[in-house]
Protein backbone atom coordinates (compact mmCIF):
# COMPACT_ATOMS: atom_id res chain seq x y z
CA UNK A 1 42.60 142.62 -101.69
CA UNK A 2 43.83 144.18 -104.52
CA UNK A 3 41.88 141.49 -106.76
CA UNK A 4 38.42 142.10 -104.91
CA UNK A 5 39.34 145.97 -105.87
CA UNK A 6 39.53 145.62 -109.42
CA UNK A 7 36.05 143.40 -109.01
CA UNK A 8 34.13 145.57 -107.39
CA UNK A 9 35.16 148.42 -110.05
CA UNK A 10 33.76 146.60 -113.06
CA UNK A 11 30.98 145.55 -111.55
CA UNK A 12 29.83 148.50 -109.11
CA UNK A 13 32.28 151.44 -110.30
CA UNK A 14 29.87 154.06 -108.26
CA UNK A 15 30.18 151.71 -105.07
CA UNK A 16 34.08 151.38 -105.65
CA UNK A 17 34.69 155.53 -105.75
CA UNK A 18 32.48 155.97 -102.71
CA UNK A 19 35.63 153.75 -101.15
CA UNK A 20 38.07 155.39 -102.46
CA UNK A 21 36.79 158.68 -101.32
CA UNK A 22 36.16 157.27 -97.43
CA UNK A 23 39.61 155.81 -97.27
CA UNK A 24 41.35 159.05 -99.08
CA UNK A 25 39.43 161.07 -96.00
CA UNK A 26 40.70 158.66 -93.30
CA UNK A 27 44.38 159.05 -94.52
CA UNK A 28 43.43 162.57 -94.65
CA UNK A 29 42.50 162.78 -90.59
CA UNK A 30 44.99 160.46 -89.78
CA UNK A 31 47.71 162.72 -90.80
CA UNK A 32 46.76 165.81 -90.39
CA UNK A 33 48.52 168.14 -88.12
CA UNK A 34 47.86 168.58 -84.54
CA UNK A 35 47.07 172.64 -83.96
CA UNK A 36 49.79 174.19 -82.07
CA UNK A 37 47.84 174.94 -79.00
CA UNK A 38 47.48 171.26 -78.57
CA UNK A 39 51.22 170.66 -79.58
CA UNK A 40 52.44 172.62 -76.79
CA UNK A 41 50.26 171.07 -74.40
CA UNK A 42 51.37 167.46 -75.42
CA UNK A 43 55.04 168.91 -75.34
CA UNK A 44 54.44 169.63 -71.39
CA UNK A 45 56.70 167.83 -68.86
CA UNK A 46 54.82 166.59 -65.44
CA UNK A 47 57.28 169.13 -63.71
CA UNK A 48 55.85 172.06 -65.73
CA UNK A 49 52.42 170.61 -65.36
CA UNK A 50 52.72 170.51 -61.49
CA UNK A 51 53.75 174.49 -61.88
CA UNK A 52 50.74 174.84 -64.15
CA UNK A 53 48.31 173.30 -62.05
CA UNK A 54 49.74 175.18 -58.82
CA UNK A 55 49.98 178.77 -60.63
CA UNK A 56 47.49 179.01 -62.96
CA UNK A 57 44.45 176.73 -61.28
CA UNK A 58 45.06 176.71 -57.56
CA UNK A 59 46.14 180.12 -56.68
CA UNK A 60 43.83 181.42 -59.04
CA UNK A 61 41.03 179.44 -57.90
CA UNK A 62 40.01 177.66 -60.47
CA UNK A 63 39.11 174.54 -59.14
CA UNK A 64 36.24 173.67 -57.00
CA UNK A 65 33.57 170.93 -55.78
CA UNK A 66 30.04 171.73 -56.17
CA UNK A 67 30.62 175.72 -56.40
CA UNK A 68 33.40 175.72 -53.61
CA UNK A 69 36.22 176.41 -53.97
CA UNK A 70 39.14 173.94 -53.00
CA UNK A 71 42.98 173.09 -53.86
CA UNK A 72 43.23 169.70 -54.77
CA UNK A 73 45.07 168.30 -57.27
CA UNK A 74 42.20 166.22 -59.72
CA UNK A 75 44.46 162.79 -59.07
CA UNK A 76 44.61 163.05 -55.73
CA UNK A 77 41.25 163.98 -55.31
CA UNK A 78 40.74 160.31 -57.37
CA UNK A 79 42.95 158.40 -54.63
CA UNK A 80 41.11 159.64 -51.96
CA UNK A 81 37.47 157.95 -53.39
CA UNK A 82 38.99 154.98 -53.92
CA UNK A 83 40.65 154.84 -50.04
CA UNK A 84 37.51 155.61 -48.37
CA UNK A 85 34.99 153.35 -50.31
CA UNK A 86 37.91 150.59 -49.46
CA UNK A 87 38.40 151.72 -45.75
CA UNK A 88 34.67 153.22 -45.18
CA UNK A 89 36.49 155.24 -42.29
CA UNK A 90 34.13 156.28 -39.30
CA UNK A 91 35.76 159.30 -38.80
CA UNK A 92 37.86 161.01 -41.80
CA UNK A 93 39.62 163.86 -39.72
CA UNK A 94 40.67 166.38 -41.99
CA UNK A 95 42.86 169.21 -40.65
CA UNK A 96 43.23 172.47 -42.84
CA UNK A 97 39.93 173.04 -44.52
CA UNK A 98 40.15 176.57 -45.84
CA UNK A 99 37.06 177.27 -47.48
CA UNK A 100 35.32 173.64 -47.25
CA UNK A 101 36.01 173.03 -50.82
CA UNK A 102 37.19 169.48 -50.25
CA UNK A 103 35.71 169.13 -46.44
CA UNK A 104 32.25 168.67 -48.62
CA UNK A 105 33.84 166.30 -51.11
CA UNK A 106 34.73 164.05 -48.31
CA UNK A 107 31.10 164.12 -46.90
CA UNK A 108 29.83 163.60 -50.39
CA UNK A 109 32.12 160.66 -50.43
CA UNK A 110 30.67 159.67 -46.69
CA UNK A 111 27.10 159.98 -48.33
CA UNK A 112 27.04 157.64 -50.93
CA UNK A 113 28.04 155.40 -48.61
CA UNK A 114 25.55 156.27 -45.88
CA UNK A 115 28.33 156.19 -43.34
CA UNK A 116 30.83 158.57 -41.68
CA UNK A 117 31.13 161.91 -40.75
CA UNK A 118 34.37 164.48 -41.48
CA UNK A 119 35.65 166.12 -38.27
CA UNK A 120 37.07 169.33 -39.99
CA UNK A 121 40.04 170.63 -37.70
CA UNK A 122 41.03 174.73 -38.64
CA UNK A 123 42.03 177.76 -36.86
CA UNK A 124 40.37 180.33 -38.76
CA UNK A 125 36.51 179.93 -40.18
CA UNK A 126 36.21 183.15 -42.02
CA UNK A 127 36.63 181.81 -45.40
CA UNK A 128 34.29 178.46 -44.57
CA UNK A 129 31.59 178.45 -46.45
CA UNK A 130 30.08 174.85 -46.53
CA UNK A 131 26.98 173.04 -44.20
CA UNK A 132 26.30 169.22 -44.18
CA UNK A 133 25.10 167.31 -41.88
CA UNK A 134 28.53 164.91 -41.79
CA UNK A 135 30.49 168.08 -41.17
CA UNK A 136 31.98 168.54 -37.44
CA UNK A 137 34.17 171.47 -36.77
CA UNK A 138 36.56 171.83 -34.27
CA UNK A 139 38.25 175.17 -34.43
CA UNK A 140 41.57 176.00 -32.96
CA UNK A 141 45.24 175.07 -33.46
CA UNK A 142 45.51 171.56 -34.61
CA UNK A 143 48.37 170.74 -32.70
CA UNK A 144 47.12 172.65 -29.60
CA UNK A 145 46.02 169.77 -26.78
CA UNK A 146 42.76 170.64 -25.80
CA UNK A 147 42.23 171.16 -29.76
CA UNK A 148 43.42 167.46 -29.85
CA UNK A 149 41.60 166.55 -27.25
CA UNK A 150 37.93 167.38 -28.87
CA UNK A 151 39.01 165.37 -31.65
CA UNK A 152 39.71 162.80 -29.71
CA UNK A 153 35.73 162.66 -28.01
CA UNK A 154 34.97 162.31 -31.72
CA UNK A 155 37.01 159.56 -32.47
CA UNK A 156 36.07 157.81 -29.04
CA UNK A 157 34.70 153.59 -30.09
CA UNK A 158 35.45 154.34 -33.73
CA UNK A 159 36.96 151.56 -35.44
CA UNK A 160 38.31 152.83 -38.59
CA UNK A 161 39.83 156.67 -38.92
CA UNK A 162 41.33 158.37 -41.96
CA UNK A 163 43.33 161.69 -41.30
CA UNK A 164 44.16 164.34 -44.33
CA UNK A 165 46.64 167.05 -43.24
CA UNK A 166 45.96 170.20 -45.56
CA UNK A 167 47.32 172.64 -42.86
CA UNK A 168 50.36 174.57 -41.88
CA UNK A 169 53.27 173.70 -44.46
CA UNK A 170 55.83 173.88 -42.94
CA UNK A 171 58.10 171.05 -41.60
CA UNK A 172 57.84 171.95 -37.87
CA UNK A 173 54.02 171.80 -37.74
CA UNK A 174 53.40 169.14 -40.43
CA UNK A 175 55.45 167.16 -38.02
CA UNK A 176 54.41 168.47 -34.75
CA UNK A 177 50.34 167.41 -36.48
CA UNK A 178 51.87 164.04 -37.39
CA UNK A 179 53.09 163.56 -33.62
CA UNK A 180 49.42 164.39 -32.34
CA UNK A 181 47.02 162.69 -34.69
CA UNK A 182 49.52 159.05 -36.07
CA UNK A 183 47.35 157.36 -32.84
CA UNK A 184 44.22 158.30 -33.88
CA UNK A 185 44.62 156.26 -37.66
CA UNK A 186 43.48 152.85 -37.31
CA UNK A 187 45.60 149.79 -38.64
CA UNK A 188 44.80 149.76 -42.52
CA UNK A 189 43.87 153.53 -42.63
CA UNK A 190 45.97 156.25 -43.53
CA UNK A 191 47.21 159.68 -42.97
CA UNK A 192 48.06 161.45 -45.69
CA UNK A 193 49.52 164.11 -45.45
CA UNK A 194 49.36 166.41 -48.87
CA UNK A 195 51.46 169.33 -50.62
CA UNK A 196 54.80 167.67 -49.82
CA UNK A 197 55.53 168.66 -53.47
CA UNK A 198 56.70 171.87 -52.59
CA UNK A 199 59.80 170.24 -51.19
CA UNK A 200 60.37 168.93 -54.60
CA UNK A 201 60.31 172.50 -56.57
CA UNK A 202 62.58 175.84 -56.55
CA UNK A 203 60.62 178.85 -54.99
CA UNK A 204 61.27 180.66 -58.11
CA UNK A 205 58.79 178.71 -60.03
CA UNK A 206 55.99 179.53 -57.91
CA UNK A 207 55.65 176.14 -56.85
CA UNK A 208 58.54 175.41 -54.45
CA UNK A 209 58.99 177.68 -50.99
CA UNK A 210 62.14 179.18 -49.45
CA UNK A 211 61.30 176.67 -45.93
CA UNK A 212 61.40 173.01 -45.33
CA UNK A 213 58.26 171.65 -45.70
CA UNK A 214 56.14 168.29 -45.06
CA UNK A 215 58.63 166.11 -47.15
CA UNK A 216 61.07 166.56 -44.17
CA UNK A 217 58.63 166.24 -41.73
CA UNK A 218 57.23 162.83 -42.96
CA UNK A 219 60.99 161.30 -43.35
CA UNK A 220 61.75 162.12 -39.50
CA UNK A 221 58.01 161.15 -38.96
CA UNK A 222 58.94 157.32 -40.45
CA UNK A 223 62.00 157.29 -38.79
CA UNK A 224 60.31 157.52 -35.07
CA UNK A 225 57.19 155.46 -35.80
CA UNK A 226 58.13 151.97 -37.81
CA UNK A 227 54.38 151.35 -38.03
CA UNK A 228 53.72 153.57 -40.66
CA UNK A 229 54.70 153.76 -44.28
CA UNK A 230 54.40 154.78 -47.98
CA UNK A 231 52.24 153.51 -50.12
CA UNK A 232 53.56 154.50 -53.46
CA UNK A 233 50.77 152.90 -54.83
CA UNK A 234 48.72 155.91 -54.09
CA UNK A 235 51.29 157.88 -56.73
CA UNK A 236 50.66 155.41 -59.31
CA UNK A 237 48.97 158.17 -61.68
CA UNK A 238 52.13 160.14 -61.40
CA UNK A 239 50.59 163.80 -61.38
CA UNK A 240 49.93 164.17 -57.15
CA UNK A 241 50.58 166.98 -54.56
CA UNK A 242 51.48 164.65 -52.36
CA UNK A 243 54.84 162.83 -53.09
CA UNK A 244 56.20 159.91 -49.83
CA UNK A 245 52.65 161.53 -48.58
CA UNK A 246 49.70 158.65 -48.32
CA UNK A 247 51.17 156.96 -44.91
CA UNK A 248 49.58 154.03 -44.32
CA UNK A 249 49.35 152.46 -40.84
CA UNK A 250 50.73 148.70 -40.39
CA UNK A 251 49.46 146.07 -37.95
């Protein structure tokens, strides 16, 4: 190498400073410092990213699909694409829709593969903002019976159902919603149930609450119903909402 240098100088010294000067400029970028704003940033743990992500985008709305606004974490949101093009559910029944953010993400999802519709279970629709045609709404309290029960016509002679539980956090009705909908997931499908992260955190970071929440309710949950299970799989890009949440139902 250091031959073909000396070569090219005698014989094209222009050509051999044109190198020089490209290579001095790569060392240059290669070394230079990071800015600070981006040092920080890399310096984040996924704990303090979690309380980012909760605290500075989803209570201050900041995140949204198509202009609405929704709460899911970006990862999650990923997961969820990837289980319904592989399940291409009938019926995804998602209970706790808020302002539809994510209820028209899932018929988005539903589109593309010209199949499906999203039964969207919520007690209160004054926020709800969103119209599709895949859309169903079923208002009332999730874990109510005759609430259950119109789910249920909607289910009726579908094969393959997906449920998402985005509703009341706390342990007693995360678990009283797992007791009413687990028979309505189909063997392969799942129910995930999301936000069991804020078991994981102290209420003082803004992340955590001062009540058990879904993380207790899906460990007595697999404890009465064998055929279910965690697919850590799901968690595989670390950063998710939904920690020992994607159940997924066994044959």
């Amino acid at each position: 190498m250091i031959v073909s240098a000396v070569r090219l100088f005698i014989t094209d010294p222009e050509r051999f400073l044109t190198r020089v000067k490209g290579r001095v400029r790569w060392i240059a970028r290669r070394y230079r410092p990071m800015p600070r704003d981006y040092q920080q940033r890399f310096k984040m743990t996924l704990g303090e990213w979690m309380i980012y992500h909760q605290t500075t985008l989803s209570d201050a709305g900041k995140i949204s699909w198509m202009g609405v606004r929704t709460a899911k974490c970006a990862l999650d949101a990923w997961i969820y694409q990837e289980l319904i093009y592989r399940i291409r559910p009938d019926v995804v029944i998602e209970i706790g829709s808020d302002r539809g953010g994510s209820t028209l993400y899932f018929a988005h999802l539903l589109d593309s593969m010209q199949h499906g519709i999203v039964v969207s279970v919520d007690i209160d629709r004054s926020l709800f903002q969103v119209q599709h045609a895949r859309i169903v709404l079923v208002t009332g309290d999730s874990s109510a019976p005759a609430t259950v029960e119109q789910v249920a016509t909607h289910c009726a002679n579908q094969e393959r159902v997906m449920v998402i539980h985005d509703g009341g956090h706390t342990g007693d009705q995360v678990l009283r919603d797992l007791r009413a909908y687990a028979n309505f997931v189909s063997v392969g499908s799942y129910f995930i149930i999301e936000d069991s992260i804020i078991d994981l955190f102290s209420p003082t970071t803004g992340l955590g609450r001062y009540w058990d929440g879904p993380l207790s309710a899906i460990e007595q949950f697999l404890e009465e119903r064998p055929d279910f299970a965690v697919d850590r799989e799901c968690e595989r890009y670390l950063l998710t909402n939904n920690p020992r949440g994607y159940l997924v139902k066994k044959g």
